[in-house]
PDB file of N, CA and C in Angstrom:
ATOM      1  N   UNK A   1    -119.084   3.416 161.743  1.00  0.00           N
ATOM      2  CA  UNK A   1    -118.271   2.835 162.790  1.00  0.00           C
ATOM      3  C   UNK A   1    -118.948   3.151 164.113  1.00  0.00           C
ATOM      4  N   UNK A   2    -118.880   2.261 165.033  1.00  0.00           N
ATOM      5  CA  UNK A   2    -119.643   2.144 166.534  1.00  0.00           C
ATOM      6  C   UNK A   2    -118.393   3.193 167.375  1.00  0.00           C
ATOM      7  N   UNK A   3    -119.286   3.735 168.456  1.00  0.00           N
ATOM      8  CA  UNK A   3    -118.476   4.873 169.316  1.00  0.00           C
ATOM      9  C   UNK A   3    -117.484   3.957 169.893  1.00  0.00           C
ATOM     10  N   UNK A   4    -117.010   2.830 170.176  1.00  0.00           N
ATOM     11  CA  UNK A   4    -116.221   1.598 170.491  1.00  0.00           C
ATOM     12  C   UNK A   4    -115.161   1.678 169.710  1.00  0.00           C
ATOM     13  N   UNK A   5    -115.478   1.430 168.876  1.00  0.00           N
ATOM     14  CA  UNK A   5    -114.544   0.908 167.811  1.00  0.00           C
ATOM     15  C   UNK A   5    -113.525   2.363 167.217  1.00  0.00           C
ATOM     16  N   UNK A   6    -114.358   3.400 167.236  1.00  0.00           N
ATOM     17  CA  UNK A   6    -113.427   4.631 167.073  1.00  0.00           C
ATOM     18  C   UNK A   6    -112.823   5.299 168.042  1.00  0.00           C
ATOM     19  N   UNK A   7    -113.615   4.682 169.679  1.00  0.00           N
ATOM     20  CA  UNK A   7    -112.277   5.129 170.557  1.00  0.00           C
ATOM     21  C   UNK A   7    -111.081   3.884 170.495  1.00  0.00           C
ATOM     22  N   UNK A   8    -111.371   3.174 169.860  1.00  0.00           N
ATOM     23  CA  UNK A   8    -109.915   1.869 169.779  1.00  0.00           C
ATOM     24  C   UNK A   8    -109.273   2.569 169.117  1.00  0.00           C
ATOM     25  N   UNK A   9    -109.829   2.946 167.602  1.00  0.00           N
ATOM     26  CA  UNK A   9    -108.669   3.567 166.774  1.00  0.00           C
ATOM     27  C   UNK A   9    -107.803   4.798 167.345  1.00  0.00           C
ATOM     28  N   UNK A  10    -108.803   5.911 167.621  1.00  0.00           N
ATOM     29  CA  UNK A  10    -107.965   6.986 168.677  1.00  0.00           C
ATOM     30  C   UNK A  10    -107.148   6.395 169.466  1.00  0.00           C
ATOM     31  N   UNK A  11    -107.681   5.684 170.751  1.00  0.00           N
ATOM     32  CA  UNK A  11    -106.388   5.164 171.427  1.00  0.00           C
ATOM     33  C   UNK A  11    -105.319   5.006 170.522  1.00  0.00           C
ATOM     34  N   UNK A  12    -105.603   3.897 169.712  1.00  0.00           N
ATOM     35  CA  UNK A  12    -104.177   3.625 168.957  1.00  0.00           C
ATOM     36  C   UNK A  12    -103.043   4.890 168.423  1.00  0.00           C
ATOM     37  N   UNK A  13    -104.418   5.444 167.632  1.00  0.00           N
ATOM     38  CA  UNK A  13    -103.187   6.937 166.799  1.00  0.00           C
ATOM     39  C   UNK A  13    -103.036   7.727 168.346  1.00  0.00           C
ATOM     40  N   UNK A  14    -103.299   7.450 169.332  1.00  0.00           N
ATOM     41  CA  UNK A  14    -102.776   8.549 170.673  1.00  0.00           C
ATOM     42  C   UNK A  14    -101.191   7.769 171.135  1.00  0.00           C
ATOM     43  N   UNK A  15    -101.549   6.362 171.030  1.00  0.00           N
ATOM     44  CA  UNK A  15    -100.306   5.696 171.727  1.00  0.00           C
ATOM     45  C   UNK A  15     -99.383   5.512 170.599  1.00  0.00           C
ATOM     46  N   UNK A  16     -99.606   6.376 169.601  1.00  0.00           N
ATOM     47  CA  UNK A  16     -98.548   5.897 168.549  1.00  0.00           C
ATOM     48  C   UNK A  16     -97.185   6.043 168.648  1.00  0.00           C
ATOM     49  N   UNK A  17     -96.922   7.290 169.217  1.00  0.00           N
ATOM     50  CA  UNK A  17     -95.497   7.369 169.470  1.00  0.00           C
ATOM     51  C   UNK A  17     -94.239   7.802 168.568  1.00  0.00           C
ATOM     52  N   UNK A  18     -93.541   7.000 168.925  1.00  0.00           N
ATOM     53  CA  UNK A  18     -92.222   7.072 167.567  1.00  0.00           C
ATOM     54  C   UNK A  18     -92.207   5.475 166.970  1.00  0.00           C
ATOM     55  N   UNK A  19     -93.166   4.751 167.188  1.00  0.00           N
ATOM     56  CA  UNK A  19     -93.119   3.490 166.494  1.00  0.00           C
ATOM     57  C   UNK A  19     -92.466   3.788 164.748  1.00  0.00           C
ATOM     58  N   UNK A  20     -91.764   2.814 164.646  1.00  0.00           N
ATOM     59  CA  UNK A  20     -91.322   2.277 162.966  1.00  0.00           C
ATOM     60  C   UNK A  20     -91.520   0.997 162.250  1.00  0.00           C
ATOM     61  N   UNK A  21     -91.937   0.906 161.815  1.00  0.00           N
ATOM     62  CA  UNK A  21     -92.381   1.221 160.758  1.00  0.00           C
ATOM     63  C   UNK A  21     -94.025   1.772 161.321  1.00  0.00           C
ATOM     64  N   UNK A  22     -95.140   3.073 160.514  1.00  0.00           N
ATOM     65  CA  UNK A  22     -95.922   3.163 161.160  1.00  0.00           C
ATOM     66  C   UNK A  22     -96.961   2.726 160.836  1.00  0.00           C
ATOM     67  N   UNK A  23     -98.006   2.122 161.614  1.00  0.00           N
ATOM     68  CA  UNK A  23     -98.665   0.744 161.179  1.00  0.00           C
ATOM     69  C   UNK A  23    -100.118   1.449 160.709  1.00  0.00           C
ATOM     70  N   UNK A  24     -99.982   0.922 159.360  1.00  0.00           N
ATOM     71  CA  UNK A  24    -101.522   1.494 158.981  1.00  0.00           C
ATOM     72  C   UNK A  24    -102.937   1.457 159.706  1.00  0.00           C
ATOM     73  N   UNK A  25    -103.074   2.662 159.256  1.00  0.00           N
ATOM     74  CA  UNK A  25    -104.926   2.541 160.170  1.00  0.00           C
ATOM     75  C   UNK A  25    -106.135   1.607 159.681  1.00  0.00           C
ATOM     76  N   UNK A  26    -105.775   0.781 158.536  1.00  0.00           N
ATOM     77  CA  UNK A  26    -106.539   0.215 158.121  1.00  0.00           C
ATOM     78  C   UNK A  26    -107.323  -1.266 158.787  1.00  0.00           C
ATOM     79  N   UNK A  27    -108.579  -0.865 158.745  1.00  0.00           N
ATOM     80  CA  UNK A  27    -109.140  -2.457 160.176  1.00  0.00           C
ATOM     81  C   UNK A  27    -110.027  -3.148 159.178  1.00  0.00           C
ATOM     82  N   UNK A  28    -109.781  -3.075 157.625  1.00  0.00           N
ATOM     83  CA  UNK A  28    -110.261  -4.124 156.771  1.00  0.00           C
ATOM     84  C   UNK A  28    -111.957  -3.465 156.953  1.00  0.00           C
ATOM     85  N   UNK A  29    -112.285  -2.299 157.013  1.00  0.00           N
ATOM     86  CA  UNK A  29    -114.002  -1.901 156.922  1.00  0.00           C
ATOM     87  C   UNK A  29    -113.685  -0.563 155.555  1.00  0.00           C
ATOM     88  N   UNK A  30    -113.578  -0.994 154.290  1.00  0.00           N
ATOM     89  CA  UNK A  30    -113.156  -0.650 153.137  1.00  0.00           C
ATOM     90  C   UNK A  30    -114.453  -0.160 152.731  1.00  0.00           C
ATOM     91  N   UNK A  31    -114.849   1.268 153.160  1.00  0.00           N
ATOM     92  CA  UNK A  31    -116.519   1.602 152.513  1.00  0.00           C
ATOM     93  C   UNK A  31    -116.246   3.760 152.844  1.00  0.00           C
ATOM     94  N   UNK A  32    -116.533   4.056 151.299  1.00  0.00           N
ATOM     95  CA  UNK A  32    -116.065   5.442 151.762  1.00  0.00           C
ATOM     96  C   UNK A  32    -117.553   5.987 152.195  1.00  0.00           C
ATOM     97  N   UNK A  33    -117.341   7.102 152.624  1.00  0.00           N
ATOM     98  CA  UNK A  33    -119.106   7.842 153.472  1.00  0.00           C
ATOM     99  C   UNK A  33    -119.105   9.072 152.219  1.00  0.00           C
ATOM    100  N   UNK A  34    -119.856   9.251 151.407  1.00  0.00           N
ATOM    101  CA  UNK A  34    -120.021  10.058 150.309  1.00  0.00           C
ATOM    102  C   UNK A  34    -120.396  10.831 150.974  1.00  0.00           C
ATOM    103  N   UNK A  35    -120.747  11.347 152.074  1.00  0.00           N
ATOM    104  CA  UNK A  35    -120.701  12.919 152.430  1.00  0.00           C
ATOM    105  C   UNK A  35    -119.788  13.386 153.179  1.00  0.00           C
ATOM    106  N   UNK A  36    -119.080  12.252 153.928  1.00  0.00           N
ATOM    107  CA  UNK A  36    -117.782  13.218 154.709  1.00  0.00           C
ATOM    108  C   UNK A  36    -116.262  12.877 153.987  1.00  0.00           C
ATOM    109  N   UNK A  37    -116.165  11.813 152.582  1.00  0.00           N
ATOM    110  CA  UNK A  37    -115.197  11.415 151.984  1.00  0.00           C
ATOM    111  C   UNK A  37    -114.643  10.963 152.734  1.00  0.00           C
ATOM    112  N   UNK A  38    -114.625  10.481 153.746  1.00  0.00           N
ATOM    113  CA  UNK A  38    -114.019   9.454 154.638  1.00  0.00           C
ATOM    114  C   UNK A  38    -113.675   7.782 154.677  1.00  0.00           C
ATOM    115  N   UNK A  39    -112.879   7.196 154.555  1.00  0.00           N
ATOM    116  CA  UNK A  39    -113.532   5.477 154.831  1.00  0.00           C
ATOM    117  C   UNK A  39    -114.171   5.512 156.165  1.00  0.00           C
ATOM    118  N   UNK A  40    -115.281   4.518 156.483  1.00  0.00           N
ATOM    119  CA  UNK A  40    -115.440   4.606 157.372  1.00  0.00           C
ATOM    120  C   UNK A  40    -115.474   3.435 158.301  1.00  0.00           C
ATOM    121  N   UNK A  41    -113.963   2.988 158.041  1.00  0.00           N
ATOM    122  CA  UNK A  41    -113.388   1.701 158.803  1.00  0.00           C
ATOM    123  C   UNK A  41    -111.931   2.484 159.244  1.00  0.00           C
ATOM    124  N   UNK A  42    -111.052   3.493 158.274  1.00  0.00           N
ATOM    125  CA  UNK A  42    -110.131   4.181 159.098  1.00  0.00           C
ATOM    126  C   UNK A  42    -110.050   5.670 159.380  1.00  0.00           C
ATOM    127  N   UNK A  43    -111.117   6.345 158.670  1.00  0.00           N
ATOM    128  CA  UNK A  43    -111.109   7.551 158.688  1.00  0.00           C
ATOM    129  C   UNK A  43    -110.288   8.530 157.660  1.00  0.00           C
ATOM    130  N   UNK A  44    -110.031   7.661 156.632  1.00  0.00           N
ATOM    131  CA  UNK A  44    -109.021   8.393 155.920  1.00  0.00           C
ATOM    132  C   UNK A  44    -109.693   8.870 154.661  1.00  0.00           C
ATOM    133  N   UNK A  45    -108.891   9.732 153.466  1.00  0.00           N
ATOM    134  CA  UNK A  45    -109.607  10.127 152.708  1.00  0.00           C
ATOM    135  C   UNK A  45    -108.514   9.049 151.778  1.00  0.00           C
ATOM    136  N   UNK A  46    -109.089   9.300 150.280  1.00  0.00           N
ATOM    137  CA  UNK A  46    -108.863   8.538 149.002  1.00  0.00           C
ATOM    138  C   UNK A  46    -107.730   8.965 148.895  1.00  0.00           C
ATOM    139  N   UNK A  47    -107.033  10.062 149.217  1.00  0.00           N
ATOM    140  CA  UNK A  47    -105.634  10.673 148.647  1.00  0.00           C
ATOM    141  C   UNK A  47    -104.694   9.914 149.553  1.00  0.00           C
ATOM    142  N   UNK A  48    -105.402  10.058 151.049  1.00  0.00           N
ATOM    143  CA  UNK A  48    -104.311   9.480 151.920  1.00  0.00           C
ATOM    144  C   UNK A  48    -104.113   7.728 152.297  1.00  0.00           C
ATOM    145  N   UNK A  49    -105.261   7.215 151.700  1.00  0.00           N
ATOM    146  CA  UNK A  49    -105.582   5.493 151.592  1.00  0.00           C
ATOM    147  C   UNK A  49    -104.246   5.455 150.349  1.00  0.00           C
ATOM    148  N   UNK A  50    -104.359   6.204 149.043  1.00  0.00           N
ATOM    149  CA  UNK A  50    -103.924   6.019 147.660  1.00  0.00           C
ATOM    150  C   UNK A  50    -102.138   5.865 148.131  1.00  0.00           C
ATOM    151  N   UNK A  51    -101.855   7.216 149.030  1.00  0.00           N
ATOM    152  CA  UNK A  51    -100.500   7.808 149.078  1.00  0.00           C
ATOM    153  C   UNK A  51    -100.019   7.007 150.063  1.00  0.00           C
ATOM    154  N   UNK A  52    -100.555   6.288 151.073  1.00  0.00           N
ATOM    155  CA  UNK A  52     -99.899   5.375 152.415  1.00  0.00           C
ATOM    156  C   UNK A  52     -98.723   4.849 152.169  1.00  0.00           C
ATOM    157  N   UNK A  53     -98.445   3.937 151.115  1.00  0.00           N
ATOM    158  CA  UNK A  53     -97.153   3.246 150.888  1.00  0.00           C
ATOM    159  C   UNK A  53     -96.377   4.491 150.319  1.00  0.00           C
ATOM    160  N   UNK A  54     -96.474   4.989 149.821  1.00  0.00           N
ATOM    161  CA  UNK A  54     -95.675   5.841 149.549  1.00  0.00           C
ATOM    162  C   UNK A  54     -94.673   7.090 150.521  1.00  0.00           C
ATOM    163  N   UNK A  55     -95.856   7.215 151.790  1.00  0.00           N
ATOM    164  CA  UNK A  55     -95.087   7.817 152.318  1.00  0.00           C
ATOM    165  C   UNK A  55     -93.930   7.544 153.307  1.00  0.00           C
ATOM    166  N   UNK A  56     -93.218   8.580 153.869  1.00  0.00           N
ATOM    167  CA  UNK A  56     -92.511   8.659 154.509  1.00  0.00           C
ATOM    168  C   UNK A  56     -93.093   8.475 156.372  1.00  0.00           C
ATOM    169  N   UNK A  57     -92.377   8.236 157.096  1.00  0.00           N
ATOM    170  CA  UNK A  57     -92.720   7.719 158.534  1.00  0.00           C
ATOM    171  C   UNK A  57     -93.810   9.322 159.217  1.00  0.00           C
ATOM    172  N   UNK A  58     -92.605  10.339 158.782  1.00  0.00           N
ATOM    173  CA  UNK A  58     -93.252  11.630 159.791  1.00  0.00           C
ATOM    174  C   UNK A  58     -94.773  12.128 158.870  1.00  0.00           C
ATOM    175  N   UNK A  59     -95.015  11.523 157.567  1.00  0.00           N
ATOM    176  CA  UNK A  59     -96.607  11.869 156.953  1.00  0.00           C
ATOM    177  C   UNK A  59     -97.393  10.913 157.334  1.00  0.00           C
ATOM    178  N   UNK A  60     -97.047   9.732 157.656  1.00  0.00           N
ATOM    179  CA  UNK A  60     -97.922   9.012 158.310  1.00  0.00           C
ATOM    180  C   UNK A  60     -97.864   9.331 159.882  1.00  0.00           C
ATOM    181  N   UNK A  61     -97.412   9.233 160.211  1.00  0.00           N
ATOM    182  CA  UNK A  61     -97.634   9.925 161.250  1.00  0.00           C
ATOM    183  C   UNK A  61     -98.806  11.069 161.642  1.00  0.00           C
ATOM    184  N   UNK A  62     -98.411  11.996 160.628  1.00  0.00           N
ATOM    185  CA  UNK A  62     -99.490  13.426 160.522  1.00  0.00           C
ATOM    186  C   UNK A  62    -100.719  12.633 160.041  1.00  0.00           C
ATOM    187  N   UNK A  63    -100.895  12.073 159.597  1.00  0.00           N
ATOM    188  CA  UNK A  63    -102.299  11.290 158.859  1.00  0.00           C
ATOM    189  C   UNK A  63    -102.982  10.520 159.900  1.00  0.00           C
ATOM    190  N   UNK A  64    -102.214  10.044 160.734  1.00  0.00           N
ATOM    191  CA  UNK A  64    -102.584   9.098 162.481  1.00  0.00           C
ATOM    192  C   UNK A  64    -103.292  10.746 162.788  1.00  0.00           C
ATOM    193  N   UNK A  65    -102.799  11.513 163.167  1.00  0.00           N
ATOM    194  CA  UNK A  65    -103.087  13.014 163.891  1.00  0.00           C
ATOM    195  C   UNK A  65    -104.034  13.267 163.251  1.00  0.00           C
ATOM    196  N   UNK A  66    -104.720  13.128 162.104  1.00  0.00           N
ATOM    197  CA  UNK A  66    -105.571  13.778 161.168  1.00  0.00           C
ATOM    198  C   UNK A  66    -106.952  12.694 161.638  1.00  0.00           C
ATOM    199  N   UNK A  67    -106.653  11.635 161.814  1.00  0.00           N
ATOM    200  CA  UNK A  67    -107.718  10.538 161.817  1.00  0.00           C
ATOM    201  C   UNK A  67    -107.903  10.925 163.240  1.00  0.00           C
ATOM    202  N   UNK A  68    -106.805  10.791 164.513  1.00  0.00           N
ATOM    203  CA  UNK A  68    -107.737  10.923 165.674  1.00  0.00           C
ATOM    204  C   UNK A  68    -108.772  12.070 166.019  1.00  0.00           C
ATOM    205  N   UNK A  69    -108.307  13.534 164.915  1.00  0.00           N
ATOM    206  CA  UNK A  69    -108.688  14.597 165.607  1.00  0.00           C
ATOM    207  C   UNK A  69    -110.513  14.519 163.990  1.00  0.00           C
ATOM    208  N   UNK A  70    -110.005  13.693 163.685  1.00  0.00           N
ATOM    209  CA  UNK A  70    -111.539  13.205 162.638  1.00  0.00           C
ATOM    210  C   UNK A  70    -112.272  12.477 163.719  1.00  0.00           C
ATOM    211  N   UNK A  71    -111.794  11.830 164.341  1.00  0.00           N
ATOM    212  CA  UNK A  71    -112.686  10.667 165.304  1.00  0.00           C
ATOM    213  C   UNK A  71    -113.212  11.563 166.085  1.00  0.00           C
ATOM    214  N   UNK A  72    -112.707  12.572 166.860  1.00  0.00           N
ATOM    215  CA  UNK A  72    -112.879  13.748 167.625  1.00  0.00           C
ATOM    216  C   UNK A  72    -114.222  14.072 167.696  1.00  0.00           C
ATOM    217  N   UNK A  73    -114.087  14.930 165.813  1.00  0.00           N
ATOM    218  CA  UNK A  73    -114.951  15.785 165.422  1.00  0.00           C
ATOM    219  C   UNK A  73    -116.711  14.943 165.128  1.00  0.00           C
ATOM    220  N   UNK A  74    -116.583  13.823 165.062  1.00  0.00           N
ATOM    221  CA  UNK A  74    -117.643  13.220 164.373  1.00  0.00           C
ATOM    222  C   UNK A  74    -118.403  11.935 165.196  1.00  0.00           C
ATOM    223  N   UNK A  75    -117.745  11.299 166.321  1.00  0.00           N
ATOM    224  CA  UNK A  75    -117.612  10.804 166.995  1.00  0.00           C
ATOM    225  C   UNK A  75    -118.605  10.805 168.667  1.00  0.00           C
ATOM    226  N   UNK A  76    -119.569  10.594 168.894  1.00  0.00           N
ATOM    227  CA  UNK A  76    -120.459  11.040 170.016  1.00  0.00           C
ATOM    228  C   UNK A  76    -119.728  10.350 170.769  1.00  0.00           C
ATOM    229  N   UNK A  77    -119.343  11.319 172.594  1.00  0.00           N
ATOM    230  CA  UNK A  77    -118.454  10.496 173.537  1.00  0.00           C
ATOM    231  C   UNK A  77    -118.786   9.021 173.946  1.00  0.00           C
TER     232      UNK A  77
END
């Protein structure tokens, strides 16, 4: 993913808020990175792509928090 495109996603999981229903991170770039287990179209791992529908509003939520502070870590400004 381009340094662009992962400050869009951050923005987004920053302005997330208390939105409901909470809108998946997924931007249709479906390709995992075999060394950081990441997708690297939302930043998520296989457990949390697998578990999305399943969860509840406040784990997605935490999973938005998990992806921006991934974009953070990996991310050149």
């Amino acid at each position: 993913m381009d340094a662009a495109a992962a400050h869009a996603l951050a923005q987004r999981a920053a302005n997330l808020g208390d939105a409901e229903p909470v809108p998946s991170p997924c931007i249709s770039v479906c390709r995992m990175n075999a060394a950081s287990g990441l997708c690297e179209g939302c930043f998520r791992t296989l457990a949390e792509i697998a578990a999305w529908s399943r969860m509840d509003d406040p784990g997605k939520r935490d999973v938005w928090a998990c992806i921006a502070q991934r974009i953070e870590e990996t991310t050149p400004p």
